[in-house]
N, C-alpha and C. Protein backbone atom coordinates (compact mmCIF):
# COMPACT_ATOMS: atom_id res chain seq x y z
N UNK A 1 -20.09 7.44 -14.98
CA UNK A 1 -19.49 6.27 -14.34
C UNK A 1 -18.63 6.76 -13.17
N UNK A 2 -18.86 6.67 -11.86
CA UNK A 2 -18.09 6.69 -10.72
C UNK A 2 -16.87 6.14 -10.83
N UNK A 3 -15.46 7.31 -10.44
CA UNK A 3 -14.33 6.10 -10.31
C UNK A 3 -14.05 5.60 -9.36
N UNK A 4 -13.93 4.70 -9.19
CA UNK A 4 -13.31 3.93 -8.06
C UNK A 4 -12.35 4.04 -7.33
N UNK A 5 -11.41 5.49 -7.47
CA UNK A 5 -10.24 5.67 -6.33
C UNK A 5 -10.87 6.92 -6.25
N UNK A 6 -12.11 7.67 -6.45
CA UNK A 6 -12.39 9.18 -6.08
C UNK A 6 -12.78 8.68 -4.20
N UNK A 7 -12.57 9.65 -3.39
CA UNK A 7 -13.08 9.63 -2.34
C UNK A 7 -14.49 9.62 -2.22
N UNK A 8 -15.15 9.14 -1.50
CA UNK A 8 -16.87 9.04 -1.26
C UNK A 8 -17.06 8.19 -0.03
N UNK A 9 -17.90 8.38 -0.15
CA UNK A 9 -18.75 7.49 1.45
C UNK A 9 -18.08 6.42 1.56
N UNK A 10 -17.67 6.43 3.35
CA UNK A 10 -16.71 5.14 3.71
C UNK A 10 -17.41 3.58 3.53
N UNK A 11 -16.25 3.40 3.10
CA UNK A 11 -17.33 1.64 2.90
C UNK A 11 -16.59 0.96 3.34
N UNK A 12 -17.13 -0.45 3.93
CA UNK A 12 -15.65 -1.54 4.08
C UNK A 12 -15.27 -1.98 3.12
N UNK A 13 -13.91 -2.31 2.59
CA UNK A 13 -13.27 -2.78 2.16
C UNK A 13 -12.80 -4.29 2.27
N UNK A 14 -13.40 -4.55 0.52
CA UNK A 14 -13.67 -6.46 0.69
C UNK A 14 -11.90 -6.38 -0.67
N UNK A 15 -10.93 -7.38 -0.78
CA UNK A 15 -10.74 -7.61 -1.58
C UNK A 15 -11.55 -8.41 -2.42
N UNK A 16 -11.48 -7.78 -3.70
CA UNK A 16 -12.56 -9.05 -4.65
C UNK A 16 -12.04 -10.61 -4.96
N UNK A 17 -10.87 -10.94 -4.31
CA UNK A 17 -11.06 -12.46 -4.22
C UNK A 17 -11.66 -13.17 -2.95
N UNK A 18 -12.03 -12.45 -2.02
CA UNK A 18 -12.79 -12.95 -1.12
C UNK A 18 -13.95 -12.35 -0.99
N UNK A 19 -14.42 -11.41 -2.00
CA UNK A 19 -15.89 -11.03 -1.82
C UNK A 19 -16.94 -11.88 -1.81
N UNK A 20 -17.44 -11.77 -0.72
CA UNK A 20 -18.58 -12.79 -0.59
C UNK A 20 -18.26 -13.85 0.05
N UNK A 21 -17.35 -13.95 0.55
CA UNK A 21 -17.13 -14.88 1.53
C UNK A 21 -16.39 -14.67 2.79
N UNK A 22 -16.61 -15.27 3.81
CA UNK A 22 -16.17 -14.52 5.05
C UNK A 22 -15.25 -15.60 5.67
N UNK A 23 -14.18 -14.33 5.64
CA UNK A 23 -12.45 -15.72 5.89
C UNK A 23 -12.44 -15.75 7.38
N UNK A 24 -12.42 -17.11 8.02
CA UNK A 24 -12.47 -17.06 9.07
C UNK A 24 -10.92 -16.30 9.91
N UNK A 25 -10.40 -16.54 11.07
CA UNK A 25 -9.34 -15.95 11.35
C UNK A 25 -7.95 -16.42 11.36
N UNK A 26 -7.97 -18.12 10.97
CA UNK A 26 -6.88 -18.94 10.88
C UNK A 26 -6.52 -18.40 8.97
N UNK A 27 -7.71 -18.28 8.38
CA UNK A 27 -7.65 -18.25 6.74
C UNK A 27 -7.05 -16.97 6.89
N UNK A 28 -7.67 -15.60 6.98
CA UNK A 28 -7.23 -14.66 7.63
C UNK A 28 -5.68 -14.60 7.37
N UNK A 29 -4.68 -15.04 8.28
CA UNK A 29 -3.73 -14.91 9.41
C UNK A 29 -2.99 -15.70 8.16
N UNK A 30 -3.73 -16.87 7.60
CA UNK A 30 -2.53 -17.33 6.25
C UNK A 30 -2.44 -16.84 5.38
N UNK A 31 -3.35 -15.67 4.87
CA UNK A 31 -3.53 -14.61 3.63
C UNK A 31 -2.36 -13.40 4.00
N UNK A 32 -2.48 -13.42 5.40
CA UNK A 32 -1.32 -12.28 5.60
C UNK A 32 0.11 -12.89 5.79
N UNK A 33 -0.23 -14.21 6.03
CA UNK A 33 1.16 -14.52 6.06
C UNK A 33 2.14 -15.10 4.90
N UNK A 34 1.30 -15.15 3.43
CA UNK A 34 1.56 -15.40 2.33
C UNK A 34 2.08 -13.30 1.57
N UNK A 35 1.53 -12.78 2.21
CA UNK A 35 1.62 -11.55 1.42
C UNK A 35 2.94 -11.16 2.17
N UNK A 36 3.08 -11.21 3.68
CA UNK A 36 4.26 -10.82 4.13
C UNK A 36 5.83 -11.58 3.40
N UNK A 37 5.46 -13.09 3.41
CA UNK A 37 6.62 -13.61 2.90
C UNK A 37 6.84 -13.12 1.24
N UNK A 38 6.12 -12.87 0.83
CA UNK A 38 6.02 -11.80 -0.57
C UNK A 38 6.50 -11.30 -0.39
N UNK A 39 6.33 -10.19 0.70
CA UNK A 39 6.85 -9.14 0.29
C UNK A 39 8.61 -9.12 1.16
N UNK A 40 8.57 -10.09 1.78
CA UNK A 40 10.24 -10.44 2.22
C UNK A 40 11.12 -11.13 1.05
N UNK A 41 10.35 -11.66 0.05
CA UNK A 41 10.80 -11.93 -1.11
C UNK A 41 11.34 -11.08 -1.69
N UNK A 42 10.71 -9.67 -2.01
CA UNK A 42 10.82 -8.89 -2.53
C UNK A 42 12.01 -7.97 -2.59
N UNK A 43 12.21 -7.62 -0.50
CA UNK A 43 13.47 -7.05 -0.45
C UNK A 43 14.25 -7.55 -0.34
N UNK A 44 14.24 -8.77 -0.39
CA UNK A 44 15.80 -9.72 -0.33
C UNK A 44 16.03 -9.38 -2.07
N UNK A 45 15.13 -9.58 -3.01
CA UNK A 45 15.17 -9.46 -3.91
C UNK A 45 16.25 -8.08 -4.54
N UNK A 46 15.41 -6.70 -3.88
CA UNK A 46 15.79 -5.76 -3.71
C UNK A 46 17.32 -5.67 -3.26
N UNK A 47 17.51 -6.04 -2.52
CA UNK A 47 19.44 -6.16 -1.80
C UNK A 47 20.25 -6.85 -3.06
N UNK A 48 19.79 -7.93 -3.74
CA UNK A 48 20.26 -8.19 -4.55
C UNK A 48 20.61 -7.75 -5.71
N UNK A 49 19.77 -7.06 -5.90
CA UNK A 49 20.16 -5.92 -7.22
C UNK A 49 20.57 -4.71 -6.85
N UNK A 50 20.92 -4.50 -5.24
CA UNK A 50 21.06 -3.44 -4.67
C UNK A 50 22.91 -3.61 -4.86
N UNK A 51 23.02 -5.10 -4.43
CA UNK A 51 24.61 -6.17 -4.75
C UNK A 51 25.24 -5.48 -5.85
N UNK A 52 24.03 -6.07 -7.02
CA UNK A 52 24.67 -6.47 -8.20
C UNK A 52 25.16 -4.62 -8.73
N UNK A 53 24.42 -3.52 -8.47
CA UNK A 53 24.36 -2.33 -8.92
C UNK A 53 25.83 -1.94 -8.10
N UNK A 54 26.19 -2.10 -6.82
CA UNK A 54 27.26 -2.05 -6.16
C UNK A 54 28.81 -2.52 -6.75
N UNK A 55 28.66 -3.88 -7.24
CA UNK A 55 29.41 -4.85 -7.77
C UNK A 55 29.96 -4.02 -9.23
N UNK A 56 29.26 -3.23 -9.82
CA UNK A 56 29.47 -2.81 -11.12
C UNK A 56 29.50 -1.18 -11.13
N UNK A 57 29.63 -0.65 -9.80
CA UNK A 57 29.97 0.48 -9.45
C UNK A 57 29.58 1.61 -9.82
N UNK A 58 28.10 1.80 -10.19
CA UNK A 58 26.78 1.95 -10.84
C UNK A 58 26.34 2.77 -9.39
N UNK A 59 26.47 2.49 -7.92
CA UNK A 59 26.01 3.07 -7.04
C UNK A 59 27.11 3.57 -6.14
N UNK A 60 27.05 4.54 -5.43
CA UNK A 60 28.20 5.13 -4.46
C UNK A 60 27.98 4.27 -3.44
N UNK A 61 29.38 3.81 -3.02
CA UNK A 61 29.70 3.07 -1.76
C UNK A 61 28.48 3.02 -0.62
N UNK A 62 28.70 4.57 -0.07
CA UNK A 62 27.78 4.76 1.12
C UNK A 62 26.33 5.27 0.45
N UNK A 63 26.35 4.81 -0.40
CA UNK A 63 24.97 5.12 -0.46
C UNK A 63 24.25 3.69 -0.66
N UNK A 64 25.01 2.83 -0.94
CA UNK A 64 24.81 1.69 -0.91
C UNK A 64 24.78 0.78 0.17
N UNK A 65 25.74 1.41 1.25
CA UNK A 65 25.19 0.64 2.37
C UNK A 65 24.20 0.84 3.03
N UNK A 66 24.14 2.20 3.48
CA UNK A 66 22.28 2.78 3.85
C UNK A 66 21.72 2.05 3.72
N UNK A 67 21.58 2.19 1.93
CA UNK A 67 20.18 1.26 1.61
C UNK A 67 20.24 -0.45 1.87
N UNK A 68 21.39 -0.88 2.32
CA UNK A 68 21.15 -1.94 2.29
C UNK A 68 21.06 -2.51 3.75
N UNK A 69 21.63 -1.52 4.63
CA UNK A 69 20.94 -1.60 6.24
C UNK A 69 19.78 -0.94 6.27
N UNK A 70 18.92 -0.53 5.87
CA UNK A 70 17.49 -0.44 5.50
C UNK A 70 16.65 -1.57 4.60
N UNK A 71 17.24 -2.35 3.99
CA UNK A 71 16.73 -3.30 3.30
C UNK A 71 16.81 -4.68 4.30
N UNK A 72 18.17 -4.34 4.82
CA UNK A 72 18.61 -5.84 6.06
C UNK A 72 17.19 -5.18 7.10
N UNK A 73 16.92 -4.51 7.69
CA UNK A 73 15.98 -4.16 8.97
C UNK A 73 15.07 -4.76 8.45
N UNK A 74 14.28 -3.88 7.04
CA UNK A 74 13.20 -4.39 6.43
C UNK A 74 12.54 -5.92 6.62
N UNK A 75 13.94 -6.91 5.98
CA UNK A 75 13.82 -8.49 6.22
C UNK A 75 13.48 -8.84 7.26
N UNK A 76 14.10 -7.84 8.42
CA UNK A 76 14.47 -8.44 9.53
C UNK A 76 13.04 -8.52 10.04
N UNK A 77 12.21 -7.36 10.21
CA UNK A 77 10.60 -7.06 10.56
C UNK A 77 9.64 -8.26 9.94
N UNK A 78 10.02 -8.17 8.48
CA UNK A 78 9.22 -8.86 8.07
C UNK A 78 9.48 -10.54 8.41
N UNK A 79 10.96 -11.31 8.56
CA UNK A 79 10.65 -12.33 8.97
C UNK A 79 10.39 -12.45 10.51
N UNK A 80 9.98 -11.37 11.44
CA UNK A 80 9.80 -11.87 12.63
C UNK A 80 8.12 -11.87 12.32
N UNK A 81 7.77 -10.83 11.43
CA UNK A 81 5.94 -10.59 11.35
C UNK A 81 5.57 -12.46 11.05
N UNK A 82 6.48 -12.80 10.33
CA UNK A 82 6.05 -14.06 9.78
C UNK A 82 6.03 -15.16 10.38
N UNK A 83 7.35 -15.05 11.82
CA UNK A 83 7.76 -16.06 12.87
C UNK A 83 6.01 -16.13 13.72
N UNK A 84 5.75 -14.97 13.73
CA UNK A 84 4.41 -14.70 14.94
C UNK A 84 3.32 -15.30 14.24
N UNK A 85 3.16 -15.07 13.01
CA UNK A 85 1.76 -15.37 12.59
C UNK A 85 1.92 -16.78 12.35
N UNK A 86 3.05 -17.53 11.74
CA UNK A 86 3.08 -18.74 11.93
C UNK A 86 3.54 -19.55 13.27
N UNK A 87 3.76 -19.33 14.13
CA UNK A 87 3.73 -19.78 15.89
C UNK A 87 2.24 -20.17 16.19
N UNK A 88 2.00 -21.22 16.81
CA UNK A 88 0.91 -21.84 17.09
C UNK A 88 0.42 -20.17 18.55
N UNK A 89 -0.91 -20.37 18.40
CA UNK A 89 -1.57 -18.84 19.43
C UNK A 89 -1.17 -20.15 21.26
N UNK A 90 -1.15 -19.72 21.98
CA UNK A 90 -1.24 -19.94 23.04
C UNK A 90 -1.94 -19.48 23.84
């Protein structure tokens, strides 16, 4: 049985919820723009327990802010990726 993450001959790459069907570029553009706001979910999510670990003094000061001006940028990318893909194309 072949595994499926060994390297081998390049193939395209279908996710299997759209295998077999071909997403046009508006469908496209809302699939990525559902995964991005995911994943902006995520690090807001992330800051928050980044808070709460801070709050209970569980993490060092500056090590806590780093990560959390790396977590603020993060948002920041991801809600502009999201401003663009949802902006009408001109």
């Amino acid at each position: 049985m072949p595994d499926a993450f060994a390297p081998g001959p390049s193939q395209p790459t279908v996710a299997p919820v759209f295998a077999g069907a071909a997403l046009l570029d508006a469908e496209k553009l809302d699939v990525y723009r559902v995964a991005l706001e995911m994943a902006r979910g995520s690090a807001t999510g992330c800051a928050a327990i980044l808070d709460l670990l801070g709050a209970r003094g569980l993490v060092d000061d500056r090590l806590r802010k780093r990560a959390r001006s790396l977590i603020v940028r993060v948002v920041q990318m991801l809600t502009r990726l999201v401003a663009r893909i949802a902006a009408p194309s001109v």
